[in-house]
PDB file of N, CA and C in Angstrom:
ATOM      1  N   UNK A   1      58.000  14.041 -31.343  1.00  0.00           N
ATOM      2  CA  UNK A   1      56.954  14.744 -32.055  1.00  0.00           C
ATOM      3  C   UNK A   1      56.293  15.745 -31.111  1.00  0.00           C
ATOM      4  N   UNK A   2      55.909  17.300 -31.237  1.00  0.00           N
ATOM      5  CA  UNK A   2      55.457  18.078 -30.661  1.00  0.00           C
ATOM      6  C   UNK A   2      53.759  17.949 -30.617  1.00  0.00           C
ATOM      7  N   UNK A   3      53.223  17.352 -29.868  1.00  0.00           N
ATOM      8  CA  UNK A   3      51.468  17.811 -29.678  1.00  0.00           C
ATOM      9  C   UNK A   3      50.811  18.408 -30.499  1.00  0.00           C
ATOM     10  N   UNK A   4      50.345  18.027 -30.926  1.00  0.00           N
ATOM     11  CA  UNK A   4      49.361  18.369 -32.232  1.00  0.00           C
ATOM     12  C   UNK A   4      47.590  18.814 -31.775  1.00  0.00           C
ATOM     13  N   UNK A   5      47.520  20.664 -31.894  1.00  0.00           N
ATOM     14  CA  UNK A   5      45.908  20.271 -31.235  1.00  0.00           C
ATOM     15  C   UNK A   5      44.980  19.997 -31.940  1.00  0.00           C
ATOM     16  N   UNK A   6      44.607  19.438 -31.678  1.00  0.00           N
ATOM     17  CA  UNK A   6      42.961  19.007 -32.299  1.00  0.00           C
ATOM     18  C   UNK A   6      41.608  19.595 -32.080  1.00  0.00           C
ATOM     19  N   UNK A   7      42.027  19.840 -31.253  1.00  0.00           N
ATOM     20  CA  UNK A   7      40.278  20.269 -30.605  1.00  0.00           C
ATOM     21  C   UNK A   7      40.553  21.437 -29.600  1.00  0.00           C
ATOM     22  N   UNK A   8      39.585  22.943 -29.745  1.00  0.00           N
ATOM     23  CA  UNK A   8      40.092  23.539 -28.877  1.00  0.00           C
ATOM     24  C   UNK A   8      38.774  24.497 -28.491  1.00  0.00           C
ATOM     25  N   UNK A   9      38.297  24.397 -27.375  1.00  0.00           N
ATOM     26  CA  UNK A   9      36.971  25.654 -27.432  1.00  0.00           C
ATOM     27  C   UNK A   9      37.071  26.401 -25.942  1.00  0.00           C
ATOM     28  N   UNK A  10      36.978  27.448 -26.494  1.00  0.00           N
ATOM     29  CA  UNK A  10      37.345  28.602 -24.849  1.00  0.00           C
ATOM     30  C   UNK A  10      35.591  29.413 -24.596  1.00  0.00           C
ATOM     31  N   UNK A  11      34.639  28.988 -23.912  1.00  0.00           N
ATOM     32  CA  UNK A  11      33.875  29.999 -23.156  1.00  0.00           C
ATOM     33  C   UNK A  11      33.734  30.951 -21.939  1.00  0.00           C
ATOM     34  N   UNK A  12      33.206  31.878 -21.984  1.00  0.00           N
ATOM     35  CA  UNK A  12      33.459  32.969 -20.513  1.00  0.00           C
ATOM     36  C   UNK A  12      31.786  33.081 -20.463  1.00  0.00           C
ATOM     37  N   UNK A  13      32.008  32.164 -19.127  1.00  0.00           N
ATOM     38  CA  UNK A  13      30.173  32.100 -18.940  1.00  0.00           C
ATOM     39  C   UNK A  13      30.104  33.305 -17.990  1.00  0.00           C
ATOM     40  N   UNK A  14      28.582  34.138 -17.820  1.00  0.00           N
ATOM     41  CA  UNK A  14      28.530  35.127 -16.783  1.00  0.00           C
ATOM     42  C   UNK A  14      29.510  36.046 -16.226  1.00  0.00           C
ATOM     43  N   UNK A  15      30.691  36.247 -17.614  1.00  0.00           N
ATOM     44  CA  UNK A  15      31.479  37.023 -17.585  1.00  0.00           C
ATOM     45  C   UNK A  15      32.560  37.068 -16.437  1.00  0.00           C
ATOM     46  N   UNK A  16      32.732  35.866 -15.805  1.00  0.00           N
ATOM     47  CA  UNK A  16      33.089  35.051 -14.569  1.00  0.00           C
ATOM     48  C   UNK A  16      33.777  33.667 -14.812  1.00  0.00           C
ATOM     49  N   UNK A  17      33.265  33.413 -15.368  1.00  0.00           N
ATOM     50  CA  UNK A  17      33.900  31.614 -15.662  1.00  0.00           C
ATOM     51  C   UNK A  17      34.511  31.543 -16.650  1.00  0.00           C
ATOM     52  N   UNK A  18      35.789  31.137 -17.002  1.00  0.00           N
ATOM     53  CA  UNK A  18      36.471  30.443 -18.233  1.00  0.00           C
ATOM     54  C   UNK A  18      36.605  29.098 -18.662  1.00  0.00           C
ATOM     55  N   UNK A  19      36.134  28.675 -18.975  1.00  0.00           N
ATOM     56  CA  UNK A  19      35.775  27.234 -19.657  1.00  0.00           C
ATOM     57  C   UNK A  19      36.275  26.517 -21.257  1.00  0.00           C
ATOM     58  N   UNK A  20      37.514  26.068 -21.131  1.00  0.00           N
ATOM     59  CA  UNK A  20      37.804  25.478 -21.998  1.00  0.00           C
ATOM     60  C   UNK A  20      38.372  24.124 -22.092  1.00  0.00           C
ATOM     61  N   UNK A  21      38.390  23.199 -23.222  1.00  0.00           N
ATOM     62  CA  UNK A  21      38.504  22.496 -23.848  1.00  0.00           C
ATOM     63  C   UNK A  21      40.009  22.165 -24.696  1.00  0.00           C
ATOM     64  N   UNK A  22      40.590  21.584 -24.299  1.00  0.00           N
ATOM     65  CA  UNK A  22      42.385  21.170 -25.669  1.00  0.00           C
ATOM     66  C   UNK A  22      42.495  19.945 -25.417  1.00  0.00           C
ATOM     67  N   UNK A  23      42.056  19.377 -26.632  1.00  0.00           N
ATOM     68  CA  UNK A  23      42.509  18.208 -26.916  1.00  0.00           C
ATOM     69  C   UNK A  23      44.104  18.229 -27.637  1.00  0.00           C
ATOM     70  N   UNK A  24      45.496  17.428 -27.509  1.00  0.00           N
ATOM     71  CA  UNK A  24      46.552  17.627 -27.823  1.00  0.00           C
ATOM     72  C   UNK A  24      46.937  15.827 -28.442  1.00  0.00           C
ATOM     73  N   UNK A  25      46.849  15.864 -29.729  1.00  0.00           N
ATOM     74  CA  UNK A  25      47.387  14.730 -30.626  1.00  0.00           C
ATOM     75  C   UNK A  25      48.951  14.490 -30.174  1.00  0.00           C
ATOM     76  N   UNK A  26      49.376  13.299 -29.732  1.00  0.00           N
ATOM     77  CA  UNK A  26      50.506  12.547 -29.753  1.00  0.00           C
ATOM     78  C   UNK A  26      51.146  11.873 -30.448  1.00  0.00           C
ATOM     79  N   UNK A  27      52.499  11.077 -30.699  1.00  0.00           N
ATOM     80  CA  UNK A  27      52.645  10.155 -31.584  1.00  0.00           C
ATOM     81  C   UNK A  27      52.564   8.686 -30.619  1.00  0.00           C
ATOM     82  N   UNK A  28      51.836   8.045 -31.126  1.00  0.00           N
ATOM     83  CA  UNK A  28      51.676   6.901 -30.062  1.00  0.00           C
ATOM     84  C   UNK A  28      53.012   6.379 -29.615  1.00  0.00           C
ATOM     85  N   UNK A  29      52.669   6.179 -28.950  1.00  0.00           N
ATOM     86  CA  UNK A  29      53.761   5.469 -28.162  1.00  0.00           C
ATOM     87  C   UNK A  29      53.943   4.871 -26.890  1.00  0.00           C
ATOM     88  N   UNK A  30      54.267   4.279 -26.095  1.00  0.00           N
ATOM     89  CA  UNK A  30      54.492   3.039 -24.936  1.00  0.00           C
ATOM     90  C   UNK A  30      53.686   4.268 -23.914  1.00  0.00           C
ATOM     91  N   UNK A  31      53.904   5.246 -24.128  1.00  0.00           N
ATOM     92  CA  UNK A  31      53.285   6.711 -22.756  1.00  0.00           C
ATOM     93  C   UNK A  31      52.411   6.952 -22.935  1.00  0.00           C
ATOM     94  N   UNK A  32      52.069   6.795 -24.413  1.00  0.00           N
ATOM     95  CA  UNK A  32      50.503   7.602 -24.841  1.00  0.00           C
ATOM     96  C   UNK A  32      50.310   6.458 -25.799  1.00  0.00           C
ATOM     97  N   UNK A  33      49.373   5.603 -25.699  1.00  0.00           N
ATOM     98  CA  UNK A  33      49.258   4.493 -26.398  1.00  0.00           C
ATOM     99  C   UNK A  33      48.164   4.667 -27.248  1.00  0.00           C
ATOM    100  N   UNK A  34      46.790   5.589 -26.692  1.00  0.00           N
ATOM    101  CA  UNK A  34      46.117   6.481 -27.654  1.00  0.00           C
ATOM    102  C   UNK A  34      46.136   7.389 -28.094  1.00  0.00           C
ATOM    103  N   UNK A  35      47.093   7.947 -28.380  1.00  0.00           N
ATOM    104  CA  UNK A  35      48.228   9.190 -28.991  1.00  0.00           C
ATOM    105  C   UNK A  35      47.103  10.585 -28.283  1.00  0.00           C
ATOM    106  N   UNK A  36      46.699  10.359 -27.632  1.00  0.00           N
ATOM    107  CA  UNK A  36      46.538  11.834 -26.784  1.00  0.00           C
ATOM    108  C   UNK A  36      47.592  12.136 -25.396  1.00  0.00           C
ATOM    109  N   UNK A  37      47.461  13.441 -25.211  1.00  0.00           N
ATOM    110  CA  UNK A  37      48.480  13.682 -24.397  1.00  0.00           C
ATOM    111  C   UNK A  37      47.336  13.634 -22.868  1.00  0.00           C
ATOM    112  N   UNK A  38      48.475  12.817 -22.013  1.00  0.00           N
ATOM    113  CA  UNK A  38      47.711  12.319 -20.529  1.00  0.00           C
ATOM    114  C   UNK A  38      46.398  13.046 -19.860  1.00  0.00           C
ATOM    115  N   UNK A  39      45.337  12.287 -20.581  1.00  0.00           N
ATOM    116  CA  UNK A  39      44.275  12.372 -20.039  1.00  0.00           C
ATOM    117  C   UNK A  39      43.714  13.066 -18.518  1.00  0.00           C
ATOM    118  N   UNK A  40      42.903  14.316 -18.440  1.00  0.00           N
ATOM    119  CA  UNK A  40      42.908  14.481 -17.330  1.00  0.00           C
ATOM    120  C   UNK A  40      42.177  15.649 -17.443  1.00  0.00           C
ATOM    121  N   UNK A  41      41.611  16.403 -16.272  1.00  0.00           N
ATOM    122  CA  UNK A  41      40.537  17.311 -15.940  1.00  0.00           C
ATOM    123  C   UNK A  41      41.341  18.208 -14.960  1.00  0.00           C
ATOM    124  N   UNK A  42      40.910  19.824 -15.458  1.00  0.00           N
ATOM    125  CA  UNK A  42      41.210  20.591 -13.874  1.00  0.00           C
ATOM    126  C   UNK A  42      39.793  21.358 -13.785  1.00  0.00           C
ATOM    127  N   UNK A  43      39.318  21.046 -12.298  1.00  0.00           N
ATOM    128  CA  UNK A  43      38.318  21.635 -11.754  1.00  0.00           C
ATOM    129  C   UNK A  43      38.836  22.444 -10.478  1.00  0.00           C
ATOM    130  N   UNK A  44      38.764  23.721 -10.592  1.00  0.00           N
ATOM    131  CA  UNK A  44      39.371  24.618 -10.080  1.00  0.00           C
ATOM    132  C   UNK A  44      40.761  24.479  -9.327  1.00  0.00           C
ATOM    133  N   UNK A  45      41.228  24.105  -8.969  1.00  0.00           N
ATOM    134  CA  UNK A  45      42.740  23.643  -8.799  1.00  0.00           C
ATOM    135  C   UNK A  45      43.134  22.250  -8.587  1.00  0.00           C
ATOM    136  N   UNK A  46      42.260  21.849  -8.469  1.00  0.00           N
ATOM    137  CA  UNK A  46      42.248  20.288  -8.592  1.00  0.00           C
ATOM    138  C   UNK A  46      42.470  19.961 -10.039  1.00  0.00           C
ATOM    139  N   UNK A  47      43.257  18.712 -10.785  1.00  0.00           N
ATOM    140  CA  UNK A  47      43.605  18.368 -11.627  1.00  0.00           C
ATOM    141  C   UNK A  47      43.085  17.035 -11.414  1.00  0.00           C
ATOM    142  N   UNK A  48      42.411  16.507 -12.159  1.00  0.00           N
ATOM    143  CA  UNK A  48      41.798  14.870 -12.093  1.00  0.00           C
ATOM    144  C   UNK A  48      42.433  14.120 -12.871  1.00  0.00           C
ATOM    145  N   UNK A  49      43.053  12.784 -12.690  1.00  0.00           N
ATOM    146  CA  UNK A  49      43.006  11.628 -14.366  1.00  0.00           C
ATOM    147  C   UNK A  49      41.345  11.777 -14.751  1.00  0.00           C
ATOM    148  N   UNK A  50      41.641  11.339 -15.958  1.00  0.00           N
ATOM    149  CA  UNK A  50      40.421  10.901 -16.861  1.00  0.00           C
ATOM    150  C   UNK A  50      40.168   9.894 -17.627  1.00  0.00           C
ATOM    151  N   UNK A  51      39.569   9.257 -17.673  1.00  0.00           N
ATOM    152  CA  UNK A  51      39.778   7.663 -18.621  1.00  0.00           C
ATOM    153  C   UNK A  51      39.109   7.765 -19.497  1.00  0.00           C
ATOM    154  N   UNK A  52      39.997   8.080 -20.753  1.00  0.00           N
ATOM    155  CA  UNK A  52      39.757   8.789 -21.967  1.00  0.00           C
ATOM    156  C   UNK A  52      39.238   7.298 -22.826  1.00  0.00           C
ATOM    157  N   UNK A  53      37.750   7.812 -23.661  1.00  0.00           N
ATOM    158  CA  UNK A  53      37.582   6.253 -24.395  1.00  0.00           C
ATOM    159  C   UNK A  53      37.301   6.665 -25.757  1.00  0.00           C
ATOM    160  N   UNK A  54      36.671   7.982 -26.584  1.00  0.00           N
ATOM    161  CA  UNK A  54      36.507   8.568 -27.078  1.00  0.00           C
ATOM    162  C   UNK A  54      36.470  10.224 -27.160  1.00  0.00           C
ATOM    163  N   UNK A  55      36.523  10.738 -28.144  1.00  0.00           N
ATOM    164  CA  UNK A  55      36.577  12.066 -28.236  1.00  0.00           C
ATOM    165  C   UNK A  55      35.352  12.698 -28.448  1.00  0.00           C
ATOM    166  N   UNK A  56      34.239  12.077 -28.639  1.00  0.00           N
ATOM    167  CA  UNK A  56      32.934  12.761 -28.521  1.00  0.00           C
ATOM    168  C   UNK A  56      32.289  12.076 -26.942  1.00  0.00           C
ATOM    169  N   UNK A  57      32.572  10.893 -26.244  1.00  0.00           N
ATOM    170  CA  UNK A  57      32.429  11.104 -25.015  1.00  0.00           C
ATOM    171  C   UNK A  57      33.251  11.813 -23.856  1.00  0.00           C
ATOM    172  N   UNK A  58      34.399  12.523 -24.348  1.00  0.00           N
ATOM    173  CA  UNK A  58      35.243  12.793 -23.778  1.00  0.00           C
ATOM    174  C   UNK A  58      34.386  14.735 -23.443  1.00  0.00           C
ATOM    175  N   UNK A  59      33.750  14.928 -24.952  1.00  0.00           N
ATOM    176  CA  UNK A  59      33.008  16.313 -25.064  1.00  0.00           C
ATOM    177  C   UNK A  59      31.921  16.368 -24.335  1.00  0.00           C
ATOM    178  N   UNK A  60      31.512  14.988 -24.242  1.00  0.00           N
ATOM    179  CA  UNK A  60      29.909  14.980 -23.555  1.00  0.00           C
ATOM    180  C   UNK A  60      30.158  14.914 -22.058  1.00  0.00           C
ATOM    181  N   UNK A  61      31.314  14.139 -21.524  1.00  0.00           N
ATOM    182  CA  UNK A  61      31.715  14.226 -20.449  1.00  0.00           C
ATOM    183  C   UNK A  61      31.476  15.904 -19.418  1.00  0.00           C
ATOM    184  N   UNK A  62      32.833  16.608 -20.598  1.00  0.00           N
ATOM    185  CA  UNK A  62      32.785  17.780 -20.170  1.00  0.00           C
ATOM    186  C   UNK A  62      32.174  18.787 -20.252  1.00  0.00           C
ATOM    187  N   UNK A  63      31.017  18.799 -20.808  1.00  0.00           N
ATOM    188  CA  UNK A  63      29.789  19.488 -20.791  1.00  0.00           C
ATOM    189  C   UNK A  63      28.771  18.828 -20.046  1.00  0.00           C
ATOM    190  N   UNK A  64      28.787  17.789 -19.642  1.00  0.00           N
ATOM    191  CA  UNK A  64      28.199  17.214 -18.428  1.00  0.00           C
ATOM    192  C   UNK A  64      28.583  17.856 -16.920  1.00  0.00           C
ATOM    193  N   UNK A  65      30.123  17.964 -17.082  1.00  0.00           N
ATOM    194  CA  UNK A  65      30.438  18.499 -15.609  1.00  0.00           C
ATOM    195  C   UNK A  65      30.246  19.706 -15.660  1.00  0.00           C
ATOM    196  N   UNK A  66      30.290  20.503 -16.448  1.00  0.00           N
ATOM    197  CA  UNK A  66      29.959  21.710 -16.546  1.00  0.00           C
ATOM    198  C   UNK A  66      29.067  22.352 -15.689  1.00  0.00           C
ATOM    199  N   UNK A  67      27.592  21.209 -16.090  1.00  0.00           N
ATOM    200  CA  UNK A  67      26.646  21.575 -15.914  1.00  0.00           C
ATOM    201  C   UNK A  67      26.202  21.255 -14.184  1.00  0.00           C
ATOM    202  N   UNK A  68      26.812  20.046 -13.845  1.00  0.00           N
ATOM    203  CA  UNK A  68      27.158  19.824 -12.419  1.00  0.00           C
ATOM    204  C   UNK A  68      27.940  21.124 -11.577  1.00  0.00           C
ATOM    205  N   UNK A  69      28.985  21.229 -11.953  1.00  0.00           N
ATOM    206  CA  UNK A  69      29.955  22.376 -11.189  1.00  0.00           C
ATOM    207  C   UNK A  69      29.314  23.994 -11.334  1.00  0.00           C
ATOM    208  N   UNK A  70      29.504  24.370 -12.431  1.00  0.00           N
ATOM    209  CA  UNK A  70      28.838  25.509 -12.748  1.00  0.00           C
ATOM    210  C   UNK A  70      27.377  25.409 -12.185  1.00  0.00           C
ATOM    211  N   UNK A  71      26.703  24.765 -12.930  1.00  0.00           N
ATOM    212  CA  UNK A  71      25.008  25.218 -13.394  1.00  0.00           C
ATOM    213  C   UNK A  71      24.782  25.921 -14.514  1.00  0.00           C
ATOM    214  N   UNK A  72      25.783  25.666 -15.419  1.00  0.00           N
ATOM    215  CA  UNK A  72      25.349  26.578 -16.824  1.00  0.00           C
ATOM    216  C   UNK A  72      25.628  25.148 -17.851  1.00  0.00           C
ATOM    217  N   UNK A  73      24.793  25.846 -19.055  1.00  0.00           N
ATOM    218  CA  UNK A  73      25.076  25.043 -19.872  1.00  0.00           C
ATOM    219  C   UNK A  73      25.948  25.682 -21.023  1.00  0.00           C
ATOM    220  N   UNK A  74      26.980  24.932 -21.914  1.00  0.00           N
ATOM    221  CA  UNK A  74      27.538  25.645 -22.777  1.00  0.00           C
ATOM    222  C   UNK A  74      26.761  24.937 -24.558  1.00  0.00           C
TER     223      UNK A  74
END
C-alpha cells in the first residue's frame, strides 16, 4: 500500500524558515503497527525518532519545538 497523507502544513516564518508538518497513513503492519510511516523529527540536519502516541500530541509536540528552536510561534 502507498502512504496515504493525512496531515500536511508548510509555514515560511521571517521569510527565512520553512516549517512543515506530513503526517503519512500506512497499512498496519508488523513495521508500522500504528499505520504511520516511522515516526521521527528533522531539526536542521539532524533527523530524530519520535515516540508517536497521538496525532494531536504529535501537533502540540511540534509546535512546542518550534517555539524552543526557532522562537516563533506558528
Amino acid at each position: 500500500m502507498k502512504a496515504k497523507l493525512i496531515r500536511h502544513e508548510k509555514f515560511v516564518v521571517r521569510r527565512r524558515y520553512i516549517i512543515e508538518i506530513s503526517v503519512h497513513q500506512m497499512h498496519r503492519s508488523e513495521r508500522y503497527s500504528d499505520g504511520l510511516k516511522g515516526p521521527h523529527i528533522h531539526i536542521d540536519d539532524d533527523e530524530l525518532p519520535y515516540d508517536f502516541q497521538s496525532l494531536d500530541q504529535l501537533v502540540s509536540d511540534f509546535r512546542r519545538l518550534i517555539v524552543e528552536h526557532l522562537g516563533v510561534q506558528i
